[in-house]
Protein backbone atom coordinates (compact mmCIF):
# COMPACT_ATOMS: atom_id res chain seq x y z
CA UNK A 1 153.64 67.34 249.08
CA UNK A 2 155.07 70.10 251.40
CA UNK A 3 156.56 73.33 249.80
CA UNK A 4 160.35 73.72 250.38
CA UNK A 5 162.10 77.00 251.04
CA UNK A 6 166.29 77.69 251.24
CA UNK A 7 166.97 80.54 253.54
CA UNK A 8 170.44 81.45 253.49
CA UNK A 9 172.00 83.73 256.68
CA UNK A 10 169.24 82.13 258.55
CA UNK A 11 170.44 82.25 261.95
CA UNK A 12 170.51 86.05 261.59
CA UNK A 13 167.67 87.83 262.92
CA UNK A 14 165.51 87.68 259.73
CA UNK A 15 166.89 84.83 258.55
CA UNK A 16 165.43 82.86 261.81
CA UNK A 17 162.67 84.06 261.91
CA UNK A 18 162.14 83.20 258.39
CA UNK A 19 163.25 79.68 258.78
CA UNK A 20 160.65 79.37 261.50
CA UNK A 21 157.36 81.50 259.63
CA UNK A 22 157.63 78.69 257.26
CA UNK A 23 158.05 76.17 259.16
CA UNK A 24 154.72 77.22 261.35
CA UNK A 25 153.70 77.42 257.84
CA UNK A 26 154.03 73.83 257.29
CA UNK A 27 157.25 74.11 254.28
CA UNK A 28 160.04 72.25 254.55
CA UNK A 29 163.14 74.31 255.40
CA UNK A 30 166.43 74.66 254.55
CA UNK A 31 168.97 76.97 256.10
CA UNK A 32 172.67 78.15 255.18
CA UNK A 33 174.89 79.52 257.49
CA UNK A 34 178.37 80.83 257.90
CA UNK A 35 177.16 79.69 261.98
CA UNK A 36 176.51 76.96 263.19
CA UNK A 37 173.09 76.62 265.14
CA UNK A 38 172.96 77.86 268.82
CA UNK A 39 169.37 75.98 268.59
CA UNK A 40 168.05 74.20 266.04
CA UNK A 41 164.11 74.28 265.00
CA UNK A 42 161.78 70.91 264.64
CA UNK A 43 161.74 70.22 260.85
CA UNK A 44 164.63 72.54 259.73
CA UNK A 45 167.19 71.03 258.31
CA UNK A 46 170.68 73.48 258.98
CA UNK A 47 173.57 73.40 257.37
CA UNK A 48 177.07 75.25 258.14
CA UNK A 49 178.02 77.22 254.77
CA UNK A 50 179.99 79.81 253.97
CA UNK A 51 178.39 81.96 251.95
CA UNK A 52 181.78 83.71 250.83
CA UNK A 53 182.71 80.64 249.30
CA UNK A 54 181.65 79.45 245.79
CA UNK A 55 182.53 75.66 246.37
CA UNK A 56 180.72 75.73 249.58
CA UNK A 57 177.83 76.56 247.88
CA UNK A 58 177.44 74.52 245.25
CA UNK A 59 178.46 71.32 247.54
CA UNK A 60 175.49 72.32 249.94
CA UNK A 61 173.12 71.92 246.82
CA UNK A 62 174.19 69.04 246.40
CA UNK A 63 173.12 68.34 249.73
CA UNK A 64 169.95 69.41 249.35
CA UNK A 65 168.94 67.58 245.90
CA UNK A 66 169.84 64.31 247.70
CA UNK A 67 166.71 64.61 249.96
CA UNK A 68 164.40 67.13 247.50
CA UNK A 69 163.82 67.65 243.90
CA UNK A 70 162.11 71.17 244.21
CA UNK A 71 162.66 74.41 245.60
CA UNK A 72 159.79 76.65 246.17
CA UNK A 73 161.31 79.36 247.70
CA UNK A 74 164.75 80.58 247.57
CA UNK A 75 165.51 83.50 250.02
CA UNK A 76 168.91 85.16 249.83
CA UNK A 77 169.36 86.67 253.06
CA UNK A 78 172.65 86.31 254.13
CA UNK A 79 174.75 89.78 254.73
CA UNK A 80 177.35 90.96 257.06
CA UNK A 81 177.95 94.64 257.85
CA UNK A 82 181.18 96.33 258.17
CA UNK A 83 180.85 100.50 259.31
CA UNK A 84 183.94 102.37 258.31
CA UNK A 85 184.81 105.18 256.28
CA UNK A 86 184.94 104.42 252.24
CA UNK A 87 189.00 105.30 252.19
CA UNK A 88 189.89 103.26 255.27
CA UNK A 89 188.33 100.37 253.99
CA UNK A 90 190.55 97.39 253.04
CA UNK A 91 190.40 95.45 249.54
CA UNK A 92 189.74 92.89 251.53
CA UNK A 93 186.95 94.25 253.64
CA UNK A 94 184.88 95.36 250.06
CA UNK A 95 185.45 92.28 248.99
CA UNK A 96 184.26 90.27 251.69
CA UNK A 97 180.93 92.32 251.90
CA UNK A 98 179.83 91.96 248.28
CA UNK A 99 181.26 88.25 248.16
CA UNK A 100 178.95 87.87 251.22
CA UNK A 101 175.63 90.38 250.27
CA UNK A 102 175.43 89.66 246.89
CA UNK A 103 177.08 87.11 244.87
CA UNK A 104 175.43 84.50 246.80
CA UNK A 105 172.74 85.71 245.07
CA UNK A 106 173.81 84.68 241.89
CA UNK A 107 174.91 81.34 242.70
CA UNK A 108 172.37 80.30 244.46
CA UNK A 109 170.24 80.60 241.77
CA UNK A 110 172.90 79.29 239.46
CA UNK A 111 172.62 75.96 241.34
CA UNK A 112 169.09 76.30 242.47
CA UNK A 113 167.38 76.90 238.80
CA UNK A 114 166.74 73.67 237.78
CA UNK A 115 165.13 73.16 241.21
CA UNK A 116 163.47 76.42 240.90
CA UNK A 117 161.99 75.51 237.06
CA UNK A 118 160.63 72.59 238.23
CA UNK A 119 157.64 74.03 240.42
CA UNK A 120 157.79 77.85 238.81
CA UNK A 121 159.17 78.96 243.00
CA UNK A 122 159.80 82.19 244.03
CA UNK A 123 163.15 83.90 244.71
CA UNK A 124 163.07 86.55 247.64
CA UNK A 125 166.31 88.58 247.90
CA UNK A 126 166.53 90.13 251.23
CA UNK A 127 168.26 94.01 250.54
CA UNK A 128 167.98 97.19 252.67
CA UNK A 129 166.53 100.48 252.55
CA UNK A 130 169.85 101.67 252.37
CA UNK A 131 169.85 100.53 248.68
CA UNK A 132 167.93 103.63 248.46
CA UNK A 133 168.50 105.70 251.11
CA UNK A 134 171.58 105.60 253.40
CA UNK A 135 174.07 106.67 256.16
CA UNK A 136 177.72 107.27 256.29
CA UNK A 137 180.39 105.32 256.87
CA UNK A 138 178.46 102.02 255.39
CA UNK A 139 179.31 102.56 251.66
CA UNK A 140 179.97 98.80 250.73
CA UNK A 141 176.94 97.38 252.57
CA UNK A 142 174.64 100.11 250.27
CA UNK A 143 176.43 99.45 246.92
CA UNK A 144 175.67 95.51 247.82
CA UNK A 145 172.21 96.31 248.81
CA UNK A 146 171.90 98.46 245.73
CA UNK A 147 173.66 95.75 243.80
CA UNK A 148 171.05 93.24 244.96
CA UNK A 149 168.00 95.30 243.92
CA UNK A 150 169.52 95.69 240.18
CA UNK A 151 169.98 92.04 239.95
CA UNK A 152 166.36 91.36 241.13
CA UNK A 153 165.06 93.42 238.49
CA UNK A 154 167.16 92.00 236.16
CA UNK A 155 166.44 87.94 237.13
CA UNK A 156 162.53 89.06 237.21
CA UNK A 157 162.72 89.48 233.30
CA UNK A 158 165.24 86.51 232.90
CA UNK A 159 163.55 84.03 233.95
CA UNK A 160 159.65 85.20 233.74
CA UNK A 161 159.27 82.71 230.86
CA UNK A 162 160.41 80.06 233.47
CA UNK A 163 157.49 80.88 235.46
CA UNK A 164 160.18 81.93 238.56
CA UNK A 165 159.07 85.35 240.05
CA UNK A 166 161.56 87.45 241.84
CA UNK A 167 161.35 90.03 244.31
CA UNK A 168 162.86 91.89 247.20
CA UNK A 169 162.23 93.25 250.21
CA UNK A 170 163.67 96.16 251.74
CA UNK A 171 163.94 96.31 255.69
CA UNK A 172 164.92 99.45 257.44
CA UNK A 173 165.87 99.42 261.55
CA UNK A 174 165.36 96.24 262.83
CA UNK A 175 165.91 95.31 266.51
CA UNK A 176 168.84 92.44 265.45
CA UNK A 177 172.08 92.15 266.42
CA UNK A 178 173.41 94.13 263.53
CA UNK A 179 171.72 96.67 263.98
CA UNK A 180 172.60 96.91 267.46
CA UNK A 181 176.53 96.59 266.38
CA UNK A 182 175.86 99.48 263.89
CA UNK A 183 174.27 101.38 266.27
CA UNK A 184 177.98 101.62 268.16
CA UNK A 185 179.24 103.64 265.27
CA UNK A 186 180.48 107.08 266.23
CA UNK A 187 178.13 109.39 265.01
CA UNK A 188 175.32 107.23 266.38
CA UNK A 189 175.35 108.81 270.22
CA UNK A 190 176.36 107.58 273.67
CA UNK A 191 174.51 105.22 275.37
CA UNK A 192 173.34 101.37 276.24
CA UNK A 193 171.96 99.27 273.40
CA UNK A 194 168.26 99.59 274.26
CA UNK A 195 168.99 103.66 274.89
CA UNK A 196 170.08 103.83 271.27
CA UNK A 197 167.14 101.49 270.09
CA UNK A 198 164.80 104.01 271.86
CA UNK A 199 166.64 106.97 270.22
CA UNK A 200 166.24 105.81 266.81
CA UNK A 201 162.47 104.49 267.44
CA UNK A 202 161.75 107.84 268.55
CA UNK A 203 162.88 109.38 265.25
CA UNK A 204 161.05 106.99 263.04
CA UNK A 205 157.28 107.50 261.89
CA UNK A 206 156.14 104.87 263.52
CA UNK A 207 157.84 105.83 266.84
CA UNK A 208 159.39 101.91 266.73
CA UNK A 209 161.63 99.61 265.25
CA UNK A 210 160.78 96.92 263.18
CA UNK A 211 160.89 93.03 264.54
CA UNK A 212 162.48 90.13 262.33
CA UNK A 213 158.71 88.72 262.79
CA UNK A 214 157.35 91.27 260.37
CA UNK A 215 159.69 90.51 257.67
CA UNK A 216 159.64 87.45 258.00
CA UNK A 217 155.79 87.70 257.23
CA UNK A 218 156.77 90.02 253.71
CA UNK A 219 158.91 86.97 252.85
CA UNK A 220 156.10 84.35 253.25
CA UNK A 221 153.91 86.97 251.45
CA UNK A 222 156.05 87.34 247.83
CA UNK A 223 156.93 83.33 248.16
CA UNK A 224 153.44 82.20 248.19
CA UNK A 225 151.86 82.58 244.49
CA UNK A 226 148.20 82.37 245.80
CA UNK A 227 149.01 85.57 247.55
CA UNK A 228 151.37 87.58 245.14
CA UNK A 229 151.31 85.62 242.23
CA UNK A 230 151.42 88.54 239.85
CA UNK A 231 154.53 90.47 241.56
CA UNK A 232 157.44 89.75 239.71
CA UNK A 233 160.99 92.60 240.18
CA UNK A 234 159.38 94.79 242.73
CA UNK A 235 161.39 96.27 245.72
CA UNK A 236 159.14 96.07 248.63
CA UNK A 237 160.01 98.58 251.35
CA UNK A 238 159.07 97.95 254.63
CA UNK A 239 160.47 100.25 256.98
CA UNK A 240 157.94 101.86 259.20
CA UNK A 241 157.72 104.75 257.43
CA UNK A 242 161.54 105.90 257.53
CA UNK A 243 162.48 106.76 253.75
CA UNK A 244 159.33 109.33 253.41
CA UNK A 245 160.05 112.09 255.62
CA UNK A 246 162.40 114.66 254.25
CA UNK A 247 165.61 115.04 256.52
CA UNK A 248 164.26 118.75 256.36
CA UNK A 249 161.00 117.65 258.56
């Protein structure tokens, strides 16, 4: 019987390119998105949700237990970045971003458990090295990133006895599209997309940024228990380097 993996934000960068690593993979896939497809993937099976909203959630599970009765992988990767100074952010705007970066998180597992139990799966929450290192003017996307790190410690002990690991992984600068919108923030230089890109690969160890590819890879990795079956509440950075040179160097 094929494995079956939710990835949620999946046509964002990472969340793609998760949606098709397992797929190659041979699991059956699920995707959530706010989007709906601009191309669809043999063997996926995409559905339009908002991730901001509670009742859209939970009526997409139901979706999904029509056609499965497992879920061997849940990745939470769904996120949306908003770069503005902390005091001219709106209510509105902080809301959004942690309704959006994290609490999906919680429901998701609220409404996957049972799914989750049933085959001891794996939950992947997809965070951000600026959980633990960050920039200005992008203080709600780090306290949800931060947020999302706390709560995968804190599942990892809940439900060990289940048999449901939980883990996260920590991308730094990836060439997506949000990175590329961040990149237009002011104190990130003048310049065409790809001129910025080069900038910031140049001041990275690896002299590069990241691809969606590579993450999607770490994902596969912590899902599959014949690989990292004894990883439970770890925060996996994979950055290329950036978050261990001092700012000094």
């Amino acid at each position: 019987m094929k494995r079956v993996a939710l990835v949620t934000g999946v046509m964002g960068g990472v969340g793609y390119a998760t949606a098709k690593t397992f797929l190659e993979e041979g699991w059956q896939v699920f995707g959530l998105d706010r989007n709906a497809p601009e191309e669809s993937l043999d063997g996926a099976h995409f559905m339009v949700c908002d991730l901001a909203d509670p009742v859209a959630i939970r009526a997409s599970f139901e979706k999904i237990t029509e056609s499965v009765d497992r879920l061997d992988a849940l990745v939470n990767n769904a996120a949306i970045q908003i770069c503005k100074p902390l005091v001219e952010m709106s209510l509105d705007e902080w809301d959004l971003t942690m309704a959006t970066n994290l609490r999906p998180a919680f429901l998701t597992v609220k409404y996957g458990y049972d799914l989750l139990k049933k085959v001891k799966g794996s939950i992947i929450n997809v965070s951000s090295v600026h959980a633990v290192a960050t920039s200005k003017d992008i203080a709600a996307y780090a306290a949800s990133k931060g947020g999302l790190v706390a709560l995968t410690r804190a599942m990892a002990i809940e439900f060990a006895h289940d048999g449901i690991r939980v883990n996260a992984v920590l991308p730094g600068a990836l060439d997506t599209q949000m990175l590329r919108d961040g990149l237009r923030r002011g104190h990130a230089g003048a310049g065409s997309d790809d001129e910025l890109i080069e900038n910031l690969s140049n001041r990275t160890v690896l002299g590069r940024v990241g691809r969606p590819e590579e993450i999607a890879q770490t994902i596969l990795y912590l899902a599959d228990s014949q690989h990292s079956g004894f990883m439970t509440g770890h925060a996996m950075v994979v950055d290329g380097g950036a978050t261990i040179r001092l700012s000094t160097e």
